[in-house]
N, C-alpha and C. Protein backbone atom coordinates (compact mmCIF):
# COMPACT_ATOMS: atom_id res chain seq x y z
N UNK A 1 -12.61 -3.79 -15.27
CA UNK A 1 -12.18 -3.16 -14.05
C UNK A 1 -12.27 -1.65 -14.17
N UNK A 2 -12.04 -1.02 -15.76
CA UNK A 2 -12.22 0.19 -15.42
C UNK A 2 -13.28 1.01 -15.28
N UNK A 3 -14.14 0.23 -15.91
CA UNK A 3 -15.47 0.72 -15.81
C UNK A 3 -15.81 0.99 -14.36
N UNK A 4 -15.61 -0.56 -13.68
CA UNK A 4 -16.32 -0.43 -12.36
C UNK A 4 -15.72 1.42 -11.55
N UNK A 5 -14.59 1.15 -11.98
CA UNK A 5 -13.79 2.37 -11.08
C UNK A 5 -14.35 3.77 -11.74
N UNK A 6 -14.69 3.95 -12.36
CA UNK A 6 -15.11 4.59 -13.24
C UNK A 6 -16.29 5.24 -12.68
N UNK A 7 -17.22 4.36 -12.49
CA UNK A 7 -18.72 4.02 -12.52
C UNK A 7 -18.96 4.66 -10.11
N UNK A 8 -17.84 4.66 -9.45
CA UNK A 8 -18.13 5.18 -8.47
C UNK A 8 -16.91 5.70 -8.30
N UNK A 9 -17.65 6.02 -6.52
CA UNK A 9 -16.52 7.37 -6.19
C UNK A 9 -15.29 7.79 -6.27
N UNK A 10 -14.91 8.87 -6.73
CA UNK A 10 -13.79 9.25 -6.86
C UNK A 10 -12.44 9.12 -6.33
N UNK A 11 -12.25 8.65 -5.49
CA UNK A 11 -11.53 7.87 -4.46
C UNK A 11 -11.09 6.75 -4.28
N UNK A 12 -9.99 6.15 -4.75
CA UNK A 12 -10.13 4.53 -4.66
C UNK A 12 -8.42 4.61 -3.87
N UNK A 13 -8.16 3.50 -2.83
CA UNK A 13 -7.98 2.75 -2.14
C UNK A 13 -7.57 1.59 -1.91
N UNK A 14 -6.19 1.03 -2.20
CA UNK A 14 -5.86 -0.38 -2.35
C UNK A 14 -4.82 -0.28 -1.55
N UNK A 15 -4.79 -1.83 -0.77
CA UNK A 15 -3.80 -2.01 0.60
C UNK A 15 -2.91 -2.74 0.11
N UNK A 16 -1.56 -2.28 0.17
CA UNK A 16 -0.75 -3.27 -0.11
C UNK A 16 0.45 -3.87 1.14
N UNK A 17 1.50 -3.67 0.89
CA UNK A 17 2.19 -3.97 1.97
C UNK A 17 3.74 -3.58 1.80
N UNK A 18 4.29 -3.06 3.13
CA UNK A 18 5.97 -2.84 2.76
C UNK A 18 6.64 -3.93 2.62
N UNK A 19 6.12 -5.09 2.77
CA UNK A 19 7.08 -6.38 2.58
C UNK A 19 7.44 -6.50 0.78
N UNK A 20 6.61 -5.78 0.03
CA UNK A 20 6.48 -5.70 -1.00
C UNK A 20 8.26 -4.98 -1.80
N UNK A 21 8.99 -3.92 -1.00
CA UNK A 21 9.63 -3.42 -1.59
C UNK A 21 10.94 -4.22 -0.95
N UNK A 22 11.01 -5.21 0.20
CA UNK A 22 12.00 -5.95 0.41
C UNK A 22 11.86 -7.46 0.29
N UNK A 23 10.94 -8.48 0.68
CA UNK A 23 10.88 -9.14 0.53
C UNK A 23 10.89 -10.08 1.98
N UNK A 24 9.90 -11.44 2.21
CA UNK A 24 10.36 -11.92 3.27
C UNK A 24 10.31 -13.28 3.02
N UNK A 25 11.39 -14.09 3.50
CA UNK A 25 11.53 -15.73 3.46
C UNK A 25 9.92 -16.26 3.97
N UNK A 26 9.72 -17.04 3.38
CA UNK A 26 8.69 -17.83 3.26
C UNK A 26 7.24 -17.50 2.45
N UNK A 27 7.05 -15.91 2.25
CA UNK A 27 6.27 -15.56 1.48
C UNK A 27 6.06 -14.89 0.31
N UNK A 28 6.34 -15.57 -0.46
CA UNK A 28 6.75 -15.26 -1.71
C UNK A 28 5.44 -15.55 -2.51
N UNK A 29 4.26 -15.76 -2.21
CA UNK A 29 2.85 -15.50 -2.65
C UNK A 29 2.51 -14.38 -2.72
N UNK A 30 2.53 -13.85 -1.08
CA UNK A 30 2.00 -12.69 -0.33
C UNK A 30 2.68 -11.42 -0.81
N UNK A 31 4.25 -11.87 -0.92
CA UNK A 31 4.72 -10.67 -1.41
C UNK A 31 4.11 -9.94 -2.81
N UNK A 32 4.52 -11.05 -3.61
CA UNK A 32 4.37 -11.34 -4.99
C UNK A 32 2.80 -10.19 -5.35
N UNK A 33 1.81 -10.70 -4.58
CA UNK A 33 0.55 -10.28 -4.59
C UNK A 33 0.56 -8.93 -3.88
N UNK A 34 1.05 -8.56 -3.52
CA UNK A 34 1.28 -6.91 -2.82
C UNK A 34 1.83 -6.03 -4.04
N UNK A 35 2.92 -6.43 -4.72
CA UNK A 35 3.63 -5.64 -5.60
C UNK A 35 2.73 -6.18 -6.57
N UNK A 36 1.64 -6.81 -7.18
CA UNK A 36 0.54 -6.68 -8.06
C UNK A 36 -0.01 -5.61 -7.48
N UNK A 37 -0.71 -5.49 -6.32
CA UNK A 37 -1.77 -4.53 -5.79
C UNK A 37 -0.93 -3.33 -6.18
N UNK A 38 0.61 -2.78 -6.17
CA UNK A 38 1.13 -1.52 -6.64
C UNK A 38 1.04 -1.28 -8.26
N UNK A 39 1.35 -2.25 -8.60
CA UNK A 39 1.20 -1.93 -10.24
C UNK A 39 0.31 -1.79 -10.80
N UNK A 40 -1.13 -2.20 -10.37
CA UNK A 40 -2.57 -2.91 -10.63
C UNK A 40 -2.73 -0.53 -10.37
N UNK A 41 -2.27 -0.59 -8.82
CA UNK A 41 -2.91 0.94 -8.62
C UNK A 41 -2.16 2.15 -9.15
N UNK A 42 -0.91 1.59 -9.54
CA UNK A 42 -0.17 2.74 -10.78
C UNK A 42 -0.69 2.64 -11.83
N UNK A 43 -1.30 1.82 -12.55
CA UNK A 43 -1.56 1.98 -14.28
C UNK A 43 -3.46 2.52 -13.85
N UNK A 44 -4.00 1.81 -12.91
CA UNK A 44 -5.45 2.50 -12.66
C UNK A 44 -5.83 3.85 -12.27
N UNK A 45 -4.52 4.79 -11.76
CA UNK A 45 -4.40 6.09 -11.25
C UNK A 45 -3.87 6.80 -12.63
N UNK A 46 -3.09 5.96 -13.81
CA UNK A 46 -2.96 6.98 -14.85
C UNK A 46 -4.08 6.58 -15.78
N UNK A 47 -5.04 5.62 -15.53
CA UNK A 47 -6.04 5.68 -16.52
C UNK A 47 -7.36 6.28 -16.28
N UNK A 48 -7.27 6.37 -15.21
CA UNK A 48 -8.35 7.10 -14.69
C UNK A 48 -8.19 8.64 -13.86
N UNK A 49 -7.00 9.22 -13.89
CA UNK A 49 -6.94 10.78 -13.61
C UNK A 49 -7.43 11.90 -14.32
N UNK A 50 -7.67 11.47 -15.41
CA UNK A 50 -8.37 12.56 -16.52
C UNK A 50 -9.95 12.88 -15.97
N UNK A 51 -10.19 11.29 -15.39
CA UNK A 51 -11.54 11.62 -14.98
C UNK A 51 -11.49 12.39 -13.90
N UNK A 52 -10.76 12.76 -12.98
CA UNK A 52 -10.98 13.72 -11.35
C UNK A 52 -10.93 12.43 -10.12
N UNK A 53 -10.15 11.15 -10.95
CA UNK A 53 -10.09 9.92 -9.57
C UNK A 53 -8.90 9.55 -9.14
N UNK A 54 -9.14 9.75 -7.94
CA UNK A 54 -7.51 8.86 -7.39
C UNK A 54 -7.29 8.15 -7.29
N UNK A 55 -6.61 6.84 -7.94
CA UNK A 55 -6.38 5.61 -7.21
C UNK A 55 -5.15 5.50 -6.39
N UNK A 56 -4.84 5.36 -5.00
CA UNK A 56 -3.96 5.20 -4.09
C UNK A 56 -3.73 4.10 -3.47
N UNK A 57 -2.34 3.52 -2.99
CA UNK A 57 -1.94 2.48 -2.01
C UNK A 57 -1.62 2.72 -1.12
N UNK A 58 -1.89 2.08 -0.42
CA UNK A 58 -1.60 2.52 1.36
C UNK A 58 -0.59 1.08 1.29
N UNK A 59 0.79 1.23 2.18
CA UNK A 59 1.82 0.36 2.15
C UNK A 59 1.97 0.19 3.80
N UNK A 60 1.38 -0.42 4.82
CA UNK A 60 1.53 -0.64 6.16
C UNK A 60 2.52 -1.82 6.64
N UNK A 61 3.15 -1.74 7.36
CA UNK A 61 4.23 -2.85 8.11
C UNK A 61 3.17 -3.63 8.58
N UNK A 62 3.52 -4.42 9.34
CA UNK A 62 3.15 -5.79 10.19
C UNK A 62 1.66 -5.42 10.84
N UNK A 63 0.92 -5.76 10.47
CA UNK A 63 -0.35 -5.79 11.52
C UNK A 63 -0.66 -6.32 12.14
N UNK A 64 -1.23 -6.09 12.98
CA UNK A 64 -1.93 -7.10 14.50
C UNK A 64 -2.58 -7.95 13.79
N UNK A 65 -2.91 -9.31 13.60
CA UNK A 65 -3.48 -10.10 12.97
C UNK A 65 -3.42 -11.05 13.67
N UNK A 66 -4.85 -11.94 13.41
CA UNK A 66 -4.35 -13.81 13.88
C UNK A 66 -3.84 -14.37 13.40
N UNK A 67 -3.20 -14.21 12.02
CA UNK A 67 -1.74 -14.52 11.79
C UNK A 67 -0.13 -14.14 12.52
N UNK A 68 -0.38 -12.61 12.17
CA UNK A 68 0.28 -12.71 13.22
C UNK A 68 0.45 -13.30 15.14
N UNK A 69 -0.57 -13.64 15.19
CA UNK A 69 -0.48 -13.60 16.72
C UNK A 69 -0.21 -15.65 16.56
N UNK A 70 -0.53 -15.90 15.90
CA UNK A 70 -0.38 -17.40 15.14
C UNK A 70 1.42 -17.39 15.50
N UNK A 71 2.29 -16.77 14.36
CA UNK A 71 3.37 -16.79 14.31
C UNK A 71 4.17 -16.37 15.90
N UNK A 72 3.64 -15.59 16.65
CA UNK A 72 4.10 -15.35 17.92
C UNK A 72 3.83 -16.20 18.75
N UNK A 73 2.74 -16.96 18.72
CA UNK A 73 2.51 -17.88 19.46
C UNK A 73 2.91 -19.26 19.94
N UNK A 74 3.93 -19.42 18.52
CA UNK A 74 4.63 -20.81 18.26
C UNK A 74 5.69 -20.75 18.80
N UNK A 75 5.97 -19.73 19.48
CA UNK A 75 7.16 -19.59 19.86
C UNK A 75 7.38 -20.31 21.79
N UNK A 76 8.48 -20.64 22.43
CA UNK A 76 8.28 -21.02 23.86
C UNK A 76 7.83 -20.36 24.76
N UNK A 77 8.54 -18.80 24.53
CA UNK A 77 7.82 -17.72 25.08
C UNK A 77 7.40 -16.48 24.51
N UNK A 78 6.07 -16.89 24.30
CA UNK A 78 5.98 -15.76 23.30
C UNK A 78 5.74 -13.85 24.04
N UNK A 79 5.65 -13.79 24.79
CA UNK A 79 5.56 -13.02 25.69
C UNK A 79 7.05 -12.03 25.20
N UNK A 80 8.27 -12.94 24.81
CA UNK A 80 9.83 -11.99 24.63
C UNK A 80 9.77 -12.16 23.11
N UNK A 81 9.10 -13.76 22.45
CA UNK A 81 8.76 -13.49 20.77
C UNK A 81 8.38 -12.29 20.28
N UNK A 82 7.30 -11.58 21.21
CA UNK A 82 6.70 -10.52 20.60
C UNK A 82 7.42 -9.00 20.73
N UNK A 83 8.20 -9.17 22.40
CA UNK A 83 9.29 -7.79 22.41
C UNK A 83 10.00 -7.70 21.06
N UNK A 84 10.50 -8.97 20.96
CA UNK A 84 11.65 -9.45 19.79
C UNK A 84 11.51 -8.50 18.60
N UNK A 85 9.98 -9.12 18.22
CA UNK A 85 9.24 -8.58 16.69
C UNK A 85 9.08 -7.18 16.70
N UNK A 86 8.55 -6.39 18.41
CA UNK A 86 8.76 -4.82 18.50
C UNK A 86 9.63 -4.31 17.88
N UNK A 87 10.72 -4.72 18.68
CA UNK A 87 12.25 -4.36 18.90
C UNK A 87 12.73 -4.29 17.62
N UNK A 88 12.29 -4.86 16.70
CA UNK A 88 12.92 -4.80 15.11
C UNK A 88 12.08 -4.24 14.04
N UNK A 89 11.08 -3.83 14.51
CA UNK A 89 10.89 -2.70 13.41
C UNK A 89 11.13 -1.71 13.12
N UNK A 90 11.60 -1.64 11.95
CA UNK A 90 12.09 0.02 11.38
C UNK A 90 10.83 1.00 11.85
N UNK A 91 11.76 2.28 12.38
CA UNK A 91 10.06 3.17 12.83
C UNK A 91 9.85 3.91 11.68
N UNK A 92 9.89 3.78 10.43
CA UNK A 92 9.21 4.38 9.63
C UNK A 92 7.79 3.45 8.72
N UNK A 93 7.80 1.98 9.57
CA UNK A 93 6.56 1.70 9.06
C UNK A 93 5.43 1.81 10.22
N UNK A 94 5.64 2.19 10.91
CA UNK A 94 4.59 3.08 11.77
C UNK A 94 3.32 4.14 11.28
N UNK A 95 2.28 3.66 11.11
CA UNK A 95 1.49 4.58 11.01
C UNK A 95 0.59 5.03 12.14
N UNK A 96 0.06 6.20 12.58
CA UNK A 96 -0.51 7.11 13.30
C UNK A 96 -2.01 7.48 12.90
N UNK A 97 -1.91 7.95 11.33
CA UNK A 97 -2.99 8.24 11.02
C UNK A 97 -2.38 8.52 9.31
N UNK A 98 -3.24 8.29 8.35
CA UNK A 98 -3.35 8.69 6.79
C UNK A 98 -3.82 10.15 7.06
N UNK A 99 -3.06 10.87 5.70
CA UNK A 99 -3.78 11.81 4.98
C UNK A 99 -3.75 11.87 3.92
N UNK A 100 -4.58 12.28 3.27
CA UNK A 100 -5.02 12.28 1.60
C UNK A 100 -5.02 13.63 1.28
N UNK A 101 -4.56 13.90 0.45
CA UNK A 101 -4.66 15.57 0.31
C UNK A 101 -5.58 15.27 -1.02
N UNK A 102 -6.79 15.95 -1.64
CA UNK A 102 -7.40 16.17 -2.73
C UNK A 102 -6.57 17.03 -4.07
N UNK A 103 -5.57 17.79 -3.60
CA UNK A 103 -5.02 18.70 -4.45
C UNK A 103 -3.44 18.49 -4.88
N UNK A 104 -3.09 17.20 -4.29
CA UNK A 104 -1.41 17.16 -4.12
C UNK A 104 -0.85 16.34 -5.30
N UNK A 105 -1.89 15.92 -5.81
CA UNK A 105 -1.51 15.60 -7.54
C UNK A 105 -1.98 16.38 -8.73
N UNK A 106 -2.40 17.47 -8.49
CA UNK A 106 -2.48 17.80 -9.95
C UNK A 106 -1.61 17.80 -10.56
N UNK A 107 -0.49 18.59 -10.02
CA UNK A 107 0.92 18.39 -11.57
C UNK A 107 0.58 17.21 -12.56
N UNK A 108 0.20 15.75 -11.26
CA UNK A 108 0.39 14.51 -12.59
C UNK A 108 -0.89 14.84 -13.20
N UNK A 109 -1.80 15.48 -13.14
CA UNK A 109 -2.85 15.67 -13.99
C UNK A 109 -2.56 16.14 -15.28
N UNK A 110 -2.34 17.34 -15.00
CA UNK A 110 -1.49 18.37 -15.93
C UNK A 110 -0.83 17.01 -16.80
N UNK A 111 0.35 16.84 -16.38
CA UNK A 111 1.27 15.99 -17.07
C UNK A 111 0.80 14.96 -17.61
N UNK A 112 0.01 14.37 -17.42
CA UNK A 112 -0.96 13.56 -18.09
C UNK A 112 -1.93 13.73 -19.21
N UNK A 113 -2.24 15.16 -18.97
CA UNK A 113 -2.78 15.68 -19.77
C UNK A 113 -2.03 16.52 -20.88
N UNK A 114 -0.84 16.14 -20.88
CA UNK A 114 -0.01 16.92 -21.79
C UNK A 114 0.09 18.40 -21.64
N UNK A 115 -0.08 18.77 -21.00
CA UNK A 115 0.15 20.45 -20.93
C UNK A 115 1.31 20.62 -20.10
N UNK A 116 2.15 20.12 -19.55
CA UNK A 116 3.51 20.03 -18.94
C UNK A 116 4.33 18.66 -19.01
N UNK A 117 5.50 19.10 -19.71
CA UNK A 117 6.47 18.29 -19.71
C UNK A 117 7.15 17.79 -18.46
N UNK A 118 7.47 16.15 -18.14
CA UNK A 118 7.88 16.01 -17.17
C UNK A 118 9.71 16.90 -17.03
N UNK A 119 10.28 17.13 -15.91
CA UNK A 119 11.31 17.86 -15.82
C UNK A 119 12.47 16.80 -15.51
């Protein structure tokens, strides 16, 4: 795996999910496999920062999906199922738009590289 990451662009990219840091009844696969995708992109971002690569997770709430629209659908009326599901999301898993900054980790570079002690 590290090679491959290695071997292209500098930039890497793995989706995981906020269900990951709470947990939800019935999916305990899905979860399970999200908080891999975080650990998988924490140990690949400190093995590969020396080289000039980022590896990052993007953590998004609920997406429009045919799963989801599956789970709304089973409902009698899904039309107030789906206000329901609005109505209860925390607004901080809302996303608008990503930004990536190129420069907003060096410290962990540095620190990685031993030339600064963590504080």
């Amino acid at each position: 795996m590290l090679a491959i990451v290695l071997a292209s662009r500098p930039e890497k990219f793995a989706i995981s999910s906020t269900v990951f840091h709470t947990g939800t009844p019935r999916f305990a696969a899905y979860t399970t496999s999200k908080g891999a995708v975080i650990g998988l992109t924490r140990c690949l971002a400190a093995d590969v920062v020396q080289h000039g690569i980022r590896v990052n997770a993007i953590c998004p709430g609920t997406v429009e999906t045919p799963s989801l629209e599956e789970r709304i659908n089973v409902n009698a009326d899904p039309v107030a199922a789906r206000a329901a599901f609005i109505a209860r999301q925390p607004p901080h898993v809302c996303v608008n738009e990503v930004v990536i900054s190129p420069t907003h980790n060096r410290g962990y570079l540095r620190l990685m590289q031993g030339r600064q002690q963590p504080s």
